[in-house]
C-alpha atoms as a PDB file:
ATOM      1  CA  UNK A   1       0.000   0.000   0.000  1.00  0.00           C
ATOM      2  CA  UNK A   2       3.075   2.415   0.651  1.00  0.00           C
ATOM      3  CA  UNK A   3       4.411   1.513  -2.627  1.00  0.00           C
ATOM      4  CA  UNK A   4       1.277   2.188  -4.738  1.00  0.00           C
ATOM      5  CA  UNK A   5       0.840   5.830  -2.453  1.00  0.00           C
ATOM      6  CA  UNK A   6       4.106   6.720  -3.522  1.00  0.00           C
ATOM      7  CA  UNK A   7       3.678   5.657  -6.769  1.00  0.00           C
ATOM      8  CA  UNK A   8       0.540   8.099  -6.775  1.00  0.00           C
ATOM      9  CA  UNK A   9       2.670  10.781  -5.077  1.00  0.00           C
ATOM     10  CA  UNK A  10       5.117  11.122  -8.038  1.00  0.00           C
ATOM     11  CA  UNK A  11       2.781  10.262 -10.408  1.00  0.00           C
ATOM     12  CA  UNK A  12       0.875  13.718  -9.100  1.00  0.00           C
ATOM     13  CA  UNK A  13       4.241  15.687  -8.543  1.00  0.00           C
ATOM     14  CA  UNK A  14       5.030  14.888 -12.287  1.00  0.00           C
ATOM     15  CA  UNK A  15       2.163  16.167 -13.738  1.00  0.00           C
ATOM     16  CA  UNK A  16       2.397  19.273 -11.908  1.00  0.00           C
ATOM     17  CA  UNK A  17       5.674  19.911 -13.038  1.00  0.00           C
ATOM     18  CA  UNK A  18       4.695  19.024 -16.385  1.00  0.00           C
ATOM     19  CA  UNK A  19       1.724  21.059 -16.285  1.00  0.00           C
ATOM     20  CA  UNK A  20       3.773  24.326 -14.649  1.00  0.00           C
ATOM     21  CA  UNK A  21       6.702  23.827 -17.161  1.00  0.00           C
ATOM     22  CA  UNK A  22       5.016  23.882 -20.116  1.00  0.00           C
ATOM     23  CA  UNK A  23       2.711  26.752 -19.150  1.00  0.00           C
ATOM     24  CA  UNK A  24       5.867  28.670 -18.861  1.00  0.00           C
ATOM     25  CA  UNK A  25       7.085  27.913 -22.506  1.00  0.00           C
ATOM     26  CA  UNK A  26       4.892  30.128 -24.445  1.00  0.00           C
ATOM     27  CA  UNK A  27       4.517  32.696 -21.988  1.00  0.00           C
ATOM     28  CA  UNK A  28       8.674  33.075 -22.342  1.00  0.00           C
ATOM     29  CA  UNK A  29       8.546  32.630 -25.891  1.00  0.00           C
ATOM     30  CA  UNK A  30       5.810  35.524 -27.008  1.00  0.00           C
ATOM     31  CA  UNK A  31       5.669  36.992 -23.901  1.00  0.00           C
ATOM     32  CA  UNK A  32       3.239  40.434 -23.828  1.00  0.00           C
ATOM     33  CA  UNK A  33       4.803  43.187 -23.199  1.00  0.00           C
ATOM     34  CA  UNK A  34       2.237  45.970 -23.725  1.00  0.00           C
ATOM     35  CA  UNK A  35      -0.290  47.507 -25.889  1.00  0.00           C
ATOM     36  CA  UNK A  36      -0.488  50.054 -28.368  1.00  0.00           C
ATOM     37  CA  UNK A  37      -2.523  52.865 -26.966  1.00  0.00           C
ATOM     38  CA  UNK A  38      -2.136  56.203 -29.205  1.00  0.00           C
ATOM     39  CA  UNK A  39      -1.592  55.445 -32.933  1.00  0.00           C
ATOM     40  CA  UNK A  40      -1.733  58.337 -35.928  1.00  0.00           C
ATOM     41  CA  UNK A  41      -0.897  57.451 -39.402  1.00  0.00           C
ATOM     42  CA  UNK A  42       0.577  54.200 -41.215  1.00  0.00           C
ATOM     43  CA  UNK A  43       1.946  51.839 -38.763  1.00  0.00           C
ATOM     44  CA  UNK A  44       2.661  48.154 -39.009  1.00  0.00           C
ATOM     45  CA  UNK A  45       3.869  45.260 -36.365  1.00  0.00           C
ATOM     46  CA  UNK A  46       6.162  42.668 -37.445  1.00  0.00           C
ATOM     47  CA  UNK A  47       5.433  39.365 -35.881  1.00  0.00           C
ATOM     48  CA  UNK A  48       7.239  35.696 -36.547  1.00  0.00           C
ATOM     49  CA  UNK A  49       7.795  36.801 -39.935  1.00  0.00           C
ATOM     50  CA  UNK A  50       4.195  38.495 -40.569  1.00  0.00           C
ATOM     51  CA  UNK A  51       3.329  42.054 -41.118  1.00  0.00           C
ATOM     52  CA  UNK A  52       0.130  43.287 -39.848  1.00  0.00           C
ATOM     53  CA  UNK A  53      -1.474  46.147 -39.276  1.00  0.00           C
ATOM     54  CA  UNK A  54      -1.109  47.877 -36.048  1.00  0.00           C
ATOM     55  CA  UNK A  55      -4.232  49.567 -34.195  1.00  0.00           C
ATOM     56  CA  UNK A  56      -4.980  50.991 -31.327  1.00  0.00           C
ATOM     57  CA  UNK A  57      -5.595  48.374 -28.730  1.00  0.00           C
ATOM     58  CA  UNK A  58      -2.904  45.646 -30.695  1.00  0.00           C
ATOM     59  CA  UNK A  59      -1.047  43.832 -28.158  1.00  0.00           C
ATOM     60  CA  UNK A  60       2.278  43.653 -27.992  1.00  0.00           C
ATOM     61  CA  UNK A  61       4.892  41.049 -27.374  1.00  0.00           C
ATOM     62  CA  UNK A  62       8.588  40.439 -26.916  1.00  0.00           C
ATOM     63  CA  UNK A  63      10.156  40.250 -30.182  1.00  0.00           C
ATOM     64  CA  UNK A  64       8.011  42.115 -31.989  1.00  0.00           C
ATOM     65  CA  UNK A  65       8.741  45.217 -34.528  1.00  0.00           C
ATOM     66  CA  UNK A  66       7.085  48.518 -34.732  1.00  0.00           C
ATOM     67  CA  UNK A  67       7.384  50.549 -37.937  1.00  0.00           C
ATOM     68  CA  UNK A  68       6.411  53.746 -38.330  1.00  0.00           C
ATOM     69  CA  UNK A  69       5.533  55.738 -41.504  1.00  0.00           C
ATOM     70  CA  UNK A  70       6.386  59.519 -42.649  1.00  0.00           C
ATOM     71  CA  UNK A  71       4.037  61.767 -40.688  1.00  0.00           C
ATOM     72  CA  UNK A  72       3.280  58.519 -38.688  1.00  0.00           C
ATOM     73  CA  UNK A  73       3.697  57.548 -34.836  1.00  0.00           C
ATOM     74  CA  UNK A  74       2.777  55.154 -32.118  1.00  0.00           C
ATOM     75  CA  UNK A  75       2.355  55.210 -28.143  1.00  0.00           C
ATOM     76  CA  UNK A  76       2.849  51.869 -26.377  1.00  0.00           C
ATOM     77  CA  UNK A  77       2.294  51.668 -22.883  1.00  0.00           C
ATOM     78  CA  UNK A  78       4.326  48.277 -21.211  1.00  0.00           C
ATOM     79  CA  UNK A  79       2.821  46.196 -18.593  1.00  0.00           C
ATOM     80  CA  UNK A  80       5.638  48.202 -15.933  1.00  0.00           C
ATOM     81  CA  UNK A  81       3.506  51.415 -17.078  1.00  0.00           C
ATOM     82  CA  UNK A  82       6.340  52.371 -19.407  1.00  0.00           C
ATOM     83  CA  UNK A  83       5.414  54.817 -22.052  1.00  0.00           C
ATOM     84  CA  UNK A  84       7.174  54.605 -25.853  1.00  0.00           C
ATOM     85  CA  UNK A  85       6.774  56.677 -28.119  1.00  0.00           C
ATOM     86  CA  UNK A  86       7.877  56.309 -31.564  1.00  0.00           C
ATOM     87  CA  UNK A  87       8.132  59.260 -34.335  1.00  0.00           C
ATOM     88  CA  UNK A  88       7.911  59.080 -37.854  1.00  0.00           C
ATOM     89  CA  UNK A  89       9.991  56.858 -40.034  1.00  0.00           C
ATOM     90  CA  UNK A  90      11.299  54.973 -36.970  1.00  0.00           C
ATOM     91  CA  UNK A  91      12.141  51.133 -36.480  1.00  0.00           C
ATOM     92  CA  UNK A  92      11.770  49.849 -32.958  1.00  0.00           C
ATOM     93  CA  UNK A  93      11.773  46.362 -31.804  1.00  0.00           C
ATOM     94  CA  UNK A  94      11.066  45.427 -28.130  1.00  0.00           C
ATOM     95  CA  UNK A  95      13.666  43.155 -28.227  1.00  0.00           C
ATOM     96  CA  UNK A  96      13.476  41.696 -24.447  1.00  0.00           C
ATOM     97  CA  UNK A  97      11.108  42.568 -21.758  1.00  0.00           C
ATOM     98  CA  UNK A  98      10.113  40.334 -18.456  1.00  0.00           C
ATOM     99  CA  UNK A  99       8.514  42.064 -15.946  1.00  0.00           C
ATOM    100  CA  UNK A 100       7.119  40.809 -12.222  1.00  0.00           C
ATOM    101  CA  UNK A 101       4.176  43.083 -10.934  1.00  0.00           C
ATOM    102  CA  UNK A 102       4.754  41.990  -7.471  1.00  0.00           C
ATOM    103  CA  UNK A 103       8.397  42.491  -6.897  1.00  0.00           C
ATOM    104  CA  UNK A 104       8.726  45.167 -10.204  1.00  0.00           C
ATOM    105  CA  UNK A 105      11.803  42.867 -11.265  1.00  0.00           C
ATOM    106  CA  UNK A 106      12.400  42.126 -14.775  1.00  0.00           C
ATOM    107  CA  UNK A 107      14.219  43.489 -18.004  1.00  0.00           C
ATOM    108  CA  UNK A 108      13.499  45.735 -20.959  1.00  0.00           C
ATOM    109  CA  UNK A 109      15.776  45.974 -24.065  1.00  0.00           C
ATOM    110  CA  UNK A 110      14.087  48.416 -26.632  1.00  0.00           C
ATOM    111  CA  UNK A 111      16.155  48.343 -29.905  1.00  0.00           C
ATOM    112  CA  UNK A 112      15.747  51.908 -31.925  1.00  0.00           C
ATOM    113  CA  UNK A 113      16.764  51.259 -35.527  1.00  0.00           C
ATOM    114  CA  UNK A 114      15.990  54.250 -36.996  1.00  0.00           C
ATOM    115  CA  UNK A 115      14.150  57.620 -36.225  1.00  0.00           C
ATOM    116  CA  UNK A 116      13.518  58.911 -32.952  1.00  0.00           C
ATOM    117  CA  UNK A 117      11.838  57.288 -29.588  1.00  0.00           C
ATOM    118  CA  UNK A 118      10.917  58.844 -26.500  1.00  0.00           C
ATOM    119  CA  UNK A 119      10.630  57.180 -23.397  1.00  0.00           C
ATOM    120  CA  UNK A 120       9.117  57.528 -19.564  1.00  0.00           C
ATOM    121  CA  UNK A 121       9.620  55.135 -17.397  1.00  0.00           C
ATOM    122  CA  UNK A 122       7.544  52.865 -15.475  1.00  0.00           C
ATOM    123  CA  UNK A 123       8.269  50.769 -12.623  1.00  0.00           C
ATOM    124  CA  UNK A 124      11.083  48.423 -13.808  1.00  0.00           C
ATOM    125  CA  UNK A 125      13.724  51.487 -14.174  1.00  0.00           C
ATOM    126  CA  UNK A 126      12.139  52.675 -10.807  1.00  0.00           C
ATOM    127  CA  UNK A 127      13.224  49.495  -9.056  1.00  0.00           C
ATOM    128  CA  UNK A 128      16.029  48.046 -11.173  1.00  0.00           C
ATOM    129  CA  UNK A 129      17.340  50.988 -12.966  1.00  0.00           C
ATOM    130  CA  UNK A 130      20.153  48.991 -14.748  1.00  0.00           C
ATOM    131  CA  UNK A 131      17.347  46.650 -15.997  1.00  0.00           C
ATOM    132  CA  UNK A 132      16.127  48.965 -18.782  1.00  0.00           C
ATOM    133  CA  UNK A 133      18.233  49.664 -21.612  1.00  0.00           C
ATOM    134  CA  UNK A 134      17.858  51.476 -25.265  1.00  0.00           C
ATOM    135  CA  UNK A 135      19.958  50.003 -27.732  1.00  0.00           C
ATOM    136  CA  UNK A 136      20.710  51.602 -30.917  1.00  0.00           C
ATOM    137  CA  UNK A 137      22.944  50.935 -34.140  1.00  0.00           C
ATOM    138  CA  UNK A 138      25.915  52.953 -32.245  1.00  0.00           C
ATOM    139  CA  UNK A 139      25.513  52.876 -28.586  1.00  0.00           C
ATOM    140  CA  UNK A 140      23.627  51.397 -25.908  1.00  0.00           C
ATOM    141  CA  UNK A 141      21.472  53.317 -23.382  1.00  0.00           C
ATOM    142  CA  UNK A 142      20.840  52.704 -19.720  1.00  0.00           C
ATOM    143  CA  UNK A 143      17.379  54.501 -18.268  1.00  0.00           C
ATOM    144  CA  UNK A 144      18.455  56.340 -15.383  1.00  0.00           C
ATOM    145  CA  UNK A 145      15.960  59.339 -15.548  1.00  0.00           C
ATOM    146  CA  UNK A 146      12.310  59.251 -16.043  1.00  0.00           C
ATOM    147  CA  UNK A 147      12.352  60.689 -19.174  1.00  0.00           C
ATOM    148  CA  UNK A 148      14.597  60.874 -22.252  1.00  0.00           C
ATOM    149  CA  UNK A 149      14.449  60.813 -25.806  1.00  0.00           C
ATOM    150  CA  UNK A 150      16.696  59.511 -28.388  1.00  0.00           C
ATOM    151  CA  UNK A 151      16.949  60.024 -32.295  1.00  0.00           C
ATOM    152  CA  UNK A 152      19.050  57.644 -34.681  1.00  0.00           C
ATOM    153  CA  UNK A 153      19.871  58.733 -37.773  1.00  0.00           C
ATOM    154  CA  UNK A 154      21.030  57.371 -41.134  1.00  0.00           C
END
């Protein structure tokens, strides 16, 4: 009877794992990382490949590419109540962002490609203010204010 208890046991303690691991997987993989909330003009998101239309409202995730066109811009607000803010003819890719709403741990890596992106922070830089970076063809940013902008040009 001990034997077939334990058996159960692990048997149970497996499946949890199993269950808690793999819930983890996609949540690292596409992992939100905002929302688009102010949008004027032609803007796309670039997704796994895809192109699609940005609106306001459009969810965004880790990995994912924001393009902007002349006379164009967007406002993205993260889950760590960061705000973005990208101008027209700009390129930016939120390139790596985790964030923990209890302890306000986590990272953000915002990659600026081209044209200009300004920035307030939210909670991560608040907490971990080495955690939040700005990375651009030339140099790489660390957040240390709560508000900065930054322009990369061709």
């Amino acid at each position: 009877m001990m034997k077939r208890m334990l058996t159960g046991d692990l048997v149970t303690w497996v499946t949890c794992a199993a269950f808690f691991l793999l819930s983890a997987v996609p949540a690292m993989a596409g992992a939100e990382a905002g929302q688009i909330k102010v949008l004027n003009g032609s803007v796309v998101l670039e997704r796994d490949g895809k192109t699609l239309p940005a609106t306001i409202g459009t969810r965004v995730m880790q990995a994912d590419t924001l393009k902007t066109g002349a006379g164009s811009s967007v406002g993205v607000t993260l889950l760590d109540n960061t705000l973005l803010s990208a101008g027209p003819d700009s390129v930016l890719v939120i390139e790596r962002f985790s964030f923990n709403s209890t302890t306000h741990q986590g990272h953000l890596d915002a990659g600026l490609k081209r044209g200009t992106l300004s920035m307030v922070s939210g909670k991560l830089a608040k907490q971990s203010p080495d955690a939040v970076r700005v990375i651009t063809p030339t140099t790489v940013l660390g957040a240390r204010g709560t508000e900065f902008h930054v322009q990369v040009t061709d």
